[in-house]
Protein backbone atom coordinates (compact mmCIF):
# COMPACT_ATOMS: atom_id res chain seq x y z
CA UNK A 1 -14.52 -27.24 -192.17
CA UNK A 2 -17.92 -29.14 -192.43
CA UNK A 3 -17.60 -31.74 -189.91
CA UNK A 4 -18.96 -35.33 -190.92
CA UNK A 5 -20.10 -38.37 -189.41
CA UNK A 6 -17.23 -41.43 -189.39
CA UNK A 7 -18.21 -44.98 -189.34
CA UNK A 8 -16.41 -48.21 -188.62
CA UNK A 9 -17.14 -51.33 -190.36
CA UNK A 10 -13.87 -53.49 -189.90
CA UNK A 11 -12.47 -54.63 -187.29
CA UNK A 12 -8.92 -53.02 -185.35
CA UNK A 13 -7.91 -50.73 -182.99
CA UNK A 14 -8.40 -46.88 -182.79
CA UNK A 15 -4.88 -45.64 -181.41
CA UNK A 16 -3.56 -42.08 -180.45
CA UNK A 17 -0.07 -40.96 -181.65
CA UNK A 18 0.92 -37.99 -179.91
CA UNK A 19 -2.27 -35.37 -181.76
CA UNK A 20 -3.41 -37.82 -184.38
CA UNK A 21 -6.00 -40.33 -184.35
CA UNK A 22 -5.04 -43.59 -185.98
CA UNK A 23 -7.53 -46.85 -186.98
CA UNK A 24 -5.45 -49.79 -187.71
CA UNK A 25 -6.85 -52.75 -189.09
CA UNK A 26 -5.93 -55.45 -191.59
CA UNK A 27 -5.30 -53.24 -194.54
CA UNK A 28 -2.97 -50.73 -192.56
CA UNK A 29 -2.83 -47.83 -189.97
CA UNK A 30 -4.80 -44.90 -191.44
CA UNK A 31 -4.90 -40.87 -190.03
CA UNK A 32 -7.86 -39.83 -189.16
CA UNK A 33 -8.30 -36.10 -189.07
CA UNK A 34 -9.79 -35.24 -185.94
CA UNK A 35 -11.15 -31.78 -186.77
CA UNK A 36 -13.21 -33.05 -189.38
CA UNK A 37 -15.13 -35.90 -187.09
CA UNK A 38 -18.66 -34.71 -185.44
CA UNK A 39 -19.05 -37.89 -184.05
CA UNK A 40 -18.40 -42.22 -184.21
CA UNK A 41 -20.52 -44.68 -185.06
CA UNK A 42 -18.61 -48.21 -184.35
CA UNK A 43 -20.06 -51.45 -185.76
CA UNK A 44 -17.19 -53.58 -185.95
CA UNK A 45 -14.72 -55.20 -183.49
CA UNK A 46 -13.14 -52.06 -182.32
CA UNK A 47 -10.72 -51.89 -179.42
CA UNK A 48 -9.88 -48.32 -178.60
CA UNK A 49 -6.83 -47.18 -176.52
CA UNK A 50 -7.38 -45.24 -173.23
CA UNK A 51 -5.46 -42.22 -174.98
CA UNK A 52 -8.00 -42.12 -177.88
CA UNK A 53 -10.76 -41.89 -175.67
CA UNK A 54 -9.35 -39.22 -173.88
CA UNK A 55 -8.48 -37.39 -176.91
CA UNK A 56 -11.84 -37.64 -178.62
CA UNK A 57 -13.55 -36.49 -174.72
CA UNK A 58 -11.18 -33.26 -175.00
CA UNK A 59 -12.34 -32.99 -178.50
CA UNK A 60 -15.81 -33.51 -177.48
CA UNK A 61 -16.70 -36.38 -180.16
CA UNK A 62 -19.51 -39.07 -178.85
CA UNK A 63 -18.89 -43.00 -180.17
CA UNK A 64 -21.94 -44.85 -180.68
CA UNK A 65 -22.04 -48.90 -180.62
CA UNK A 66 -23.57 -51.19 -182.23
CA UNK A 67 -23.68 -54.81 -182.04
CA UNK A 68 -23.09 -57.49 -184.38
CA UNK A 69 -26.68 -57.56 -185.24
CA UNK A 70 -26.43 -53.47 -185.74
CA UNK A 71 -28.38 -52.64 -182.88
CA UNK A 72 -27.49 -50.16 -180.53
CA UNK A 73 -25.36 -50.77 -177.60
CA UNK A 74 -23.99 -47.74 -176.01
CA UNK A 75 -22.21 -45.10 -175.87
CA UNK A 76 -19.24 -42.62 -175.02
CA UNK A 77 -20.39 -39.81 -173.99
CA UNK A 78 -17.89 -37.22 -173.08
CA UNK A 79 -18.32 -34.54 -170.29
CA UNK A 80 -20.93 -32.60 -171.03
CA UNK A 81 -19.49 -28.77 -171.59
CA UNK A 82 -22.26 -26.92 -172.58
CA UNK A 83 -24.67 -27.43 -169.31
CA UNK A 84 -26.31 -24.30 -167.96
CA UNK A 85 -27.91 -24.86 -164.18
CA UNK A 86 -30.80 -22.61 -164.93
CA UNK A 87 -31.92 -24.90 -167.87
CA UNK A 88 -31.29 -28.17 -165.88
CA UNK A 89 -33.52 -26.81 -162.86
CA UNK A 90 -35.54 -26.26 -166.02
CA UNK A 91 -36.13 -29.15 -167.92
CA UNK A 92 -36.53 -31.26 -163.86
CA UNK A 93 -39.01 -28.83 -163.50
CA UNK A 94 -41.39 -30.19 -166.26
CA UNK A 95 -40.44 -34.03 -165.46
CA UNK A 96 -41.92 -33.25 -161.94
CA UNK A 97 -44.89 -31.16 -162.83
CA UNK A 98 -47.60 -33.65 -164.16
CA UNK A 99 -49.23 -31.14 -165.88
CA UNK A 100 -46.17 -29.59 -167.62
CA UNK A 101 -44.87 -33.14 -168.53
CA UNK A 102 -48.53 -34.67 -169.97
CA UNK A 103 -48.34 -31.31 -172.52
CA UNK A 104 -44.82 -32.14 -173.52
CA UNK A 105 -45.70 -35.87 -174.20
CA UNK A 106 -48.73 -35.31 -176.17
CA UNK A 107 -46.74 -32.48 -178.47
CA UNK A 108 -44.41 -35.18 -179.09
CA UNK A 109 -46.87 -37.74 -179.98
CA UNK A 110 -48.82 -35.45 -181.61
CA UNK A 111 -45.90 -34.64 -184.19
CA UNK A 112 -45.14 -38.23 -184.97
CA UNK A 113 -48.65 -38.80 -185.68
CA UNK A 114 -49.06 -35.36 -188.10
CA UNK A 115 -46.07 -36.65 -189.56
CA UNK A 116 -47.06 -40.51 -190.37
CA UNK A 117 -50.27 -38.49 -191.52
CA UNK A 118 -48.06 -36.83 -194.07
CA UNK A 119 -46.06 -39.90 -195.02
CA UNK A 120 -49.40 -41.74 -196.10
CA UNK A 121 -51.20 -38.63 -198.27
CA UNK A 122 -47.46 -38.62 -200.01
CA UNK A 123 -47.68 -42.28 -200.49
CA UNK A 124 -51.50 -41.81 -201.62
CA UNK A 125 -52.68 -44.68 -198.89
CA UNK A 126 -54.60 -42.63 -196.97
CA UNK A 127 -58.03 -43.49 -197.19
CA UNK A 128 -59.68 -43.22 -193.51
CA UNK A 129 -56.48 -42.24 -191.81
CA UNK A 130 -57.95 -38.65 -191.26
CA UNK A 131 -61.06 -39.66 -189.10
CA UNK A 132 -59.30 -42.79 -187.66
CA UNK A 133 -56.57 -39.40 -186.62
CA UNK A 134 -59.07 -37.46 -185.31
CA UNK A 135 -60.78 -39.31 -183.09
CA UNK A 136 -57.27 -41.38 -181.61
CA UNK A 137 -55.99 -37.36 -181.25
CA UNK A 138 -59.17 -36.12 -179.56
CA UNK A 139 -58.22 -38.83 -176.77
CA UNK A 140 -55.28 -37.62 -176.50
CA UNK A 141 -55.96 -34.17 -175.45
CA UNK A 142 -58.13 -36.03 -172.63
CA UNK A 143 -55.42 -38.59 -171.47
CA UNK A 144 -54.63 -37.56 -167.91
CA UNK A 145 -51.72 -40.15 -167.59
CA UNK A 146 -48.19 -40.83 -169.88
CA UNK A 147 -49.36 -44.63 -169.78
CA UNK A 148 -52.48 -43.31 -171.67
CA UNK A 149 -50.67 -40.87 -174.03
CA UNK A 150 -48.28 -44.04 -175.14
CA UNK A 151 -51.52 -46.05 -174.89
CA UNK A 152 -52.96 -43.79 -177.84
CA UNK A 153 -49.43 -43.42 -179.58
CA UNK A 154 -49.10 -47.26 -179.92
CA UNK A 155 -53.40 -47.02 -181.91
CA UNK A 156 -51.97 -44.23 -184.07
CA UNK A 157 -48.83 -46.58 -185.14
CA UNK A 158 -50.74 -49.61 -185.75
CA UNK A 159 -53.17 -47.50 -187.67
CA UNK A 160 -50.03 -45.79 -189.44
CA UNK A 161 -48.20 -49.47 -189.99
CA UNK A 162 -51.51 -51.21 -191.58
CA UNK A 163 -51.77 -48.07 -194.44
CA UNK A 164 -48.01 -48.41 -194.86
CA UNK A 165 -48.08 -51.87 -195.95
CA UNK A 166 -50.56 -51.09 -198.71
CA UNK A 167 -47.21 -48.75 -200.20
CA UNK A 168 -44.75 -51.54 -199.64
CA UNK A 169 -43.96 -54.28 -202.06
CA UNK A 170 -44.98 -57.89 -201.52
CA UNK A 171 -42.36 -59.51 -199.27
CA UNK A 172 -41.28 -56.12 -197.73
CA UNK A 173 -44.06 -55.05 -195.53
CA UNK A 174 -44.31 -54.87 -192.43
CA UNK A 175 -47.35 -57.23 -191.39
CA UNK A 176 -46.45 -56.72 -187.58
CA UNK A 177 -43.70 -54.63 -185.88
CA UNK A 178 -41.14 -56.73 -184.27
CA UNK A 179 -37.92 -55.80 -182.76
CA UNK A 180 -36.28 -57.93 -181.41
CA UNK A 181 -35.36 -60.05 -183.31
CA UNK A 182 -37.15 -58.62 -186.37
CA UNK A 183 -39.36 -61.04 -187.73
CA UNK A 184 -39.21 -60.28 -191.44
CA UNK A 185 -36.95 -57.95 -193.93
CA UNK A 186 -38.96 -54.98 -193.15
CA UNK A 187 -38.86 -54.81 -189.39
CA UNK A 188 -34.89 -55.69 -189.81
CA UNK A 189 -34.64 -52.34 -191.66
CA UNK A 190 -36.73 -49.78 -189.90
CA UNK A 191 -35.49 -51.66 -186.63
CA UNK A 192 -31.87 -50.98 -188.19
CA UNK A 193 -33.05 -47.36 -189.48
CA UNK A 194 -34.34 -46.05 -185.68
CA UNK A 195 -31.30 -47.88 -184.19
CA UNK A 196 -29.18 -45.32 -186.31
CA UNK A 197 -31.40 -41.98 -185.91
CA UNK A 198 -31.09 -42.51 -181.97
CA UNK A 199 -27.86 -42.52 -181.98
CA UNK A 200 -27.24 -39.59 -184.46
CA UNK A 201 -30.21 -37.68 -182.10
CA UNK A 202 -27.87 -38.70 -178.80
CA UNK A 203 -25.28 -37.08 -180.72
CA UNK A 204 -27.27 -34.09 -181.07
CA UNK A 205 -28.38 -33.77 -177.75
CA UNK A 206 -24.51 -33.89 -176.89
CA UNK A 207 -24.34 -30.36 -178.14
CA UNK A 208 -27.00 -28.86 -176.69
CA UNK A 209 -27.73 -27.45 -172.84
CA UNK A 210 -29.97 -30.13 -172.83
CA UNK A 211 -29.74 -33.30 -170.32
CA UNK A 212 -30.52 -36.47 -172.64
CA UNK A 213 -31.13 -38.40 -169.75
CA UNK A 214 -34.32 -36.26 -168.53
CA UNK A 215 -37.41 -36.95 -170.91
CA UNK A 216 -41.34 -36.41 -170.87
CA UNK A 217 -42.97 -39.15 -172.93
CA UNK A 218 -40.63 -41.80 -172.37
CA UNK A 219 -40.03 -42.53 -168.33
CA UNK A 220 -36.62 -41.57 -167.56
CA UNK A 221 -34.22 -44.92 -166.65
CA UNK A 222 -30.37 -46.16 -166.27
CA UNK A 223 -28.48 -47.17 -169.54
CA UNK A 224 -30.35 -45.03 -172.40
CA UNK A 225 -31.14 -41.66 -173.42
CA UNK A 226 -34.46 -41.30 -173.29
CA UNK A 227 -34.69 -37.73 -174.24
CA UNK A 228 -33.40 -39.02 -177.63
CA UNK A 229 -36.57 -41.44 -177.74
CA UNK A 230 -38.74 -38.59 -177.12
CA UNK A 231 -37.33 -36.76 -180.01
CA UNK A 232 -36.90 -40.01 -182.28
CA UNK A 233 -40.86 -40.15 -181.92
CA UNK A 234 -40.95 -36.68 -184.48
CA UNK A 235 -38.69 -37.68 -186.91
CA UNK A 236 -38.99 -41.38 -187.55
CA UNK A 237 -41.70 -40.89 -189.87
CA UNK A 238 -40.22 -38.28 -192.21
CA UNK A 239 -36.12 -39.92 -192.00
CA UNK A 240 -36.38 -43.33 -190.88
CA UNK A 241 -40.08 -44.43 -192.64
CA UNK A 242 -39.13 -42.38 -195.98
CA UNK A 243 -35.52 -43.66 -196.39
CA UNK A 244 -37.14 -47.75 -196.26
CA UNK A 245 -39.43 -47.13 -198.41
CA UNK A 246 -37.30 -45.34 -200.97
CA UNK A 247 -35.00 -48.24 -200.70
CA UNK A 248 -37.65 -50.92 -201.16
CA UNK A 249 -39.89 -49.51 -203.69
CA UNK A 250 -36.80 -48.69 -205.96
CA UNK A 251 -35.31 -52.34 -205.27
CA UNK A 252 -31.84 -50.55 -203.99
CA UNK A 253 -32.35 -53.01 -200.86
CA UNK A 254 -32.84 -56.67 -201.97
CA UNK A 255 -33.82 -60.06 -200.29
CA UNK A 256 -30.05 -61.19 -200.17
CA UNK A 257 -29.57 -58.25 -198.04
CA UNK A 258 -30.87 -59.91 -195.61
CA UNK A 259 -29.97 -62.86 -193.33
CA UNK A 260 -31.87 -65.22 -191.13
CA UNK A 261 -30.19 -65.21 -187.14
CA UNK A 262 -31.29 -65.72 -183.57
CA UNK A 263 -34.64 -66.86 -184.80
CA UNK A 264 -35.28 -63.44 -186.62
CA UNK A 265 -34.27 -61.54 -190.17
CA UNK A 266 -31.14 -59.01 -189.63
CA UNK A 267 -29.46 -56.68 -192.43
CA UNK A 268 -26.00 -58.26 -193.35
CA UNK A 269 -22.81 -56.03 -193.51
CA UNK A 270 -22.95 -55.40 -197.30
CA UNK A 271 -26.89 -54.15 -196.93
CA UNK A 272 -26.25 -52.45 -193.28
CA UNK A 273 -23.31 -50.50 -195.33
CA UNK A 274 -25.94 -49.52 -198.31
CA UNK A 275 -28.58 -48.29 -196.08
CA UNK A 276 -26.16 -46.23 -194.09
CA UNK A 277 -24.86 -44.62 -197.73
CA UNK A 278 -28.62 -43.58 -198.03
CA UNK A 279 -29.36 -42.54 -194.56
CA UNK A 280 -25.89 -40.22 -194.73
CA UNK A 281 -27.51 -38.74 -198.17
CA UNK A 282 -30.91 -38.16 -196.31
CA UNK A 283 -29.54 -36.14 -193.62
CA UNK A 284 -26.99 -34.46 -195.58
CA UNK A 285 -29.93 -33.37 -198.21
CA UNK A 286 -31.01 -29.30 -197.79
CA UNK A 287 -34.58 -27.97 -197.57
CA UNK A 288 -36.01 -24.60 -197.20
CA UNK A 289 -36.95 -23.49 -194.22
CA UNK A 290 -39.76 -21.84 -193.27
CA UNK A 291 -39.13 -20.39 -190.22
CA UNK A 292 -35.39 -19.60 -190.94
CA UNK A 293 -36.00 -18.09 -194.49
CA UNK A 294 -33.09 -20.70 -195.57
CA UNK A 295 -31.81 -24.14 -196.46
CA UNK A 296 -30.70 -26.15 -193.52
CA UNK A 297 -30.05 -30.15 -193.73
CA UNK A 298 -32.24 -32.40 -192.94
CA UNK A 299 -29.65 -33.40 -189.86
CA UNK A 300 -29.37 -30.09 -188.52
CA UNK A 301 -33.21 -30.02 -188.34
CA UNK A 302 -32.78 -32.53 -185.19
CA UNK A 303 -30.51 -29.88 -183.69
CA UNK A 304 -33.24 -26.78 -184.53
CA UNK A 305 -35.80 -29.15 -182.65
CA UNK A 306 -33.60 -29.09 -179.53
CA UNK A 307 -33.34 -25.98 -179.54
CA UNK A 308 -37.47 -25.13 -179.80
CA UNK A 309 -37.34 -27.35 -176.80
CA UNK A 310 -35.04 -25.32 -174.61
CA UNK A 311 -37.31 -22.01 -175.75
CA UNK A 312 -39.93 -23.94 -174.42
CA UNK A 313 -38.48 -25.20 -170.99
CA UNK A 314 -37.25 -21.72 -170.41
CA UNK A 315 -40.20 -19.88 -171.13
CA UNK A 316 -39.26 -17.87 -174.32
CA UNK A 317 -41.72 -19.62 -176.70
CA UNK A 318 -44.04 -22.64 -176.59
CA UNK A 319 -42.72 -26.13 -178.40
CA UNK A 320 -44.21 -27.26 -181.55
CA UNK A 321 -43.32 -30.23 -183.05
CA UNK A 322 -41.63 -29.78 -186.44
CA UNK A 323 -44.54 -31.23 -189.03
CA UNK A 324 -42.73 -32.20 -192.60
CA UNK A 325 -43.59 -29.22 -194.69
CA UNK A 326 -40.99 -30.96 -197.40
C-alpha cells in the first residue's frame, strides 16, 4: 500500500479505539486507516489523546503543526528507530571539522543557486544572472567562514528574487522577501510554500539514519531541525518557487485568497487548502531519473538526497547537490 500524506483542516480530536485511529469533529467520528498514513500535517484546532500519540510513535508517523497563520510550529517526532552510532559519530564529525563542514555548506548553497539558475533560463528572465552567478560563486569557493557562505547565499537570492519578479504578474511579485508577517500576497505564499516543504523534509529525515538536529550550513539550535533547512536550501527553487508561480501565472491563486492580519498578508483556509492540492500533485508527479535509470516522485527525490548525504558522511561517495535536470 502506497502510503500518503493526511492533513487536518477542521477542528476535533484525534482519538484511539482499541487499533484504530479516529478524528472526530463536527461532521462525525471518521476511521482513519493507519497503515496507509506516512505522516500528519495538523492545521486546525486539534486535540489529540495520549493513546493516539502513542499509537502513531509505535507506528512511527511524525505530526507536523501549524499555526493559525499556517506557519510551522512543531512537531512530534517519534523515537527515532533507524539510528546507526557509526553514522552519528559521522555526521558530528563534519559539524566539528571546519573544513569538512565549510565544503558541506557551500555544496548546499551551491545547489540552491544552480537550481534558481535553472528556474530563471525556464522562465526566460535570465539576462545577466550567469556572470552575476559566477562571480557571487567564485566567492564562495574562497569564504573561509559559514557567516560568509550565508553572506553570499543571501547576494545569490536577492539576485534570484529581482529576475523572478520580472516572471510574476503585477500584484504578485515579490518586491522584497518578508516573513514574518509577509508583507504582500507573494511572500504569504512562498512563506506558506517553505513552511510546508520543511515539514514534509523533517518527515523525511525521520526515516533516515540521519540526525535532523545536526546540520552544516545552518548553525545547529533548540526547537528546529536544522538539517531540514540545510536540505530545504536545494529544493525550494525547483518545488516551492515552481509550484507559486504555476499558481499565479495561471490565476489558480487569486487576490481573495488572501487576507490582511497582524499587520501582514496571510493565505486564508480556502487558498491554504488549494495550494496544498497543488503542492500534494507536485510531489506526487514522476520524473526520470538519471542516475536510477527510472521514474521516482518528485517527493521521494528529498529522500534520495538524504541518502547521497549519508554516502558522503560515511565515506562511500562525495555529495552533490541534486541540480533540476526536469
Amino acid at each position: 500500500m502506497r502510503k500518503r500524506s493526511l492533513t487536518l483542516f477542521s477542528d476535533g480530536n484525534l482519538l484511539r479505539r482499541e487499533n484504530t485511529l479516529y478524528f472526530e469533529n463536527a461532521s462525525g467520528k471518521k476511521p482513519l486507516a493507519v497503515e496507509g498514513i506516512y505522516d500528519i500535517y495538523v492545521y486546525g484546532h486539534v486535540n489529540i489523546s495520549s493513546q493516539a500519540l502513542h499509537f502513531l510513535a509505535q507506528k512511527g508517523i511524525a505530526i507536523h503543526f501549524f499555526n493559525h497563520y499556517g506557519h510551522y510550529d512543531g512537531s512530534f517526532y517519534p523515537r527515532e528507530k533507524l539510528h546507526s552510532g557509526d553514522l552519528v559519530i559521522k555526521q558530528a564529525e563534519h559539524y566539528l571539522s571546519r573544513e569538512k563542514r565549510l565544503k558541506l555548506a557551500k555544496l548546499f548553497v551551491k545547489g540552491s543557486a544552480l537550481n534558481m539558475e535553472r528556474n530563471l533560463k525556464r522562465w526566460k528572465v535570465a539576462d545577466g544572472f550567469d556572470e552575476e552567478l559566477e562571480e557571487l560563486l567564485g566567492e564562495l569557493g574562497e569564504a573561509e567562514k559559514i557567516t560568509d557562505v550565508m553572506n553570499v547565499e543571501a547576494r545569490i537570492r536577492q539576485e534570484y528574487y529581482s529576475r523572478w519578479d520580472e516572471h510574476l504578474p503585477e500584484g504578485f511579485r515579490i518586491v522584497k522577501r518578508m516573513r514574518r508577517p509577509p508583507g504582500n500576497e507573494m511572500n504569504a505564499l512562498v512563506s506558506f510554500l517553505n513552511s510546508r516543504l520543511y515539514a514534509t523534509i523533517v518527515s523525511e529525515l525521520y526515516n533516515t539514519q540521519l540526525i535532523p538536529t545536526v546540520s552544516y550550513l545552518h548553525e545547529p539550535g533548540e526547537r528546529r531541525f536544522s538539517l531540514a533547512l540545510d536540505l530545504s536550501e536545494i529544493f525550494k527553487p525547483v518545488i516551492a518557487d515552481r509550484i507559486a508561480t504555476r499558481l499565479v501565472k495561471q490565476g489558480i491563486i487569486k487576490k481573495n485568497h488572501f487576507r490582511s492580519e497582524l499587520n501582514g498578508v496571510l493565505l486564508t483556509k480556502e487558498g491554504m487548502k488549494l495550494v496544498l492540492e497543488h503542492y500534494n500533485k507536485e510531489l506526487a508527479k514522476s520524473v526520470k531519473h538519471p542516475g536510477l535509470k527510472k521514474n521516482v516522485t518528485k517527493g521521494r527525490l528529498i529522500r534520495l538526497e538524504a541518502y547521497k548525504l549519508i554516502k558522503h558522511l560515511v565515506g562511500v561517495r562525495e555529495y552533490e547537490p541534486l541540480v533540476a535536470w526536469f
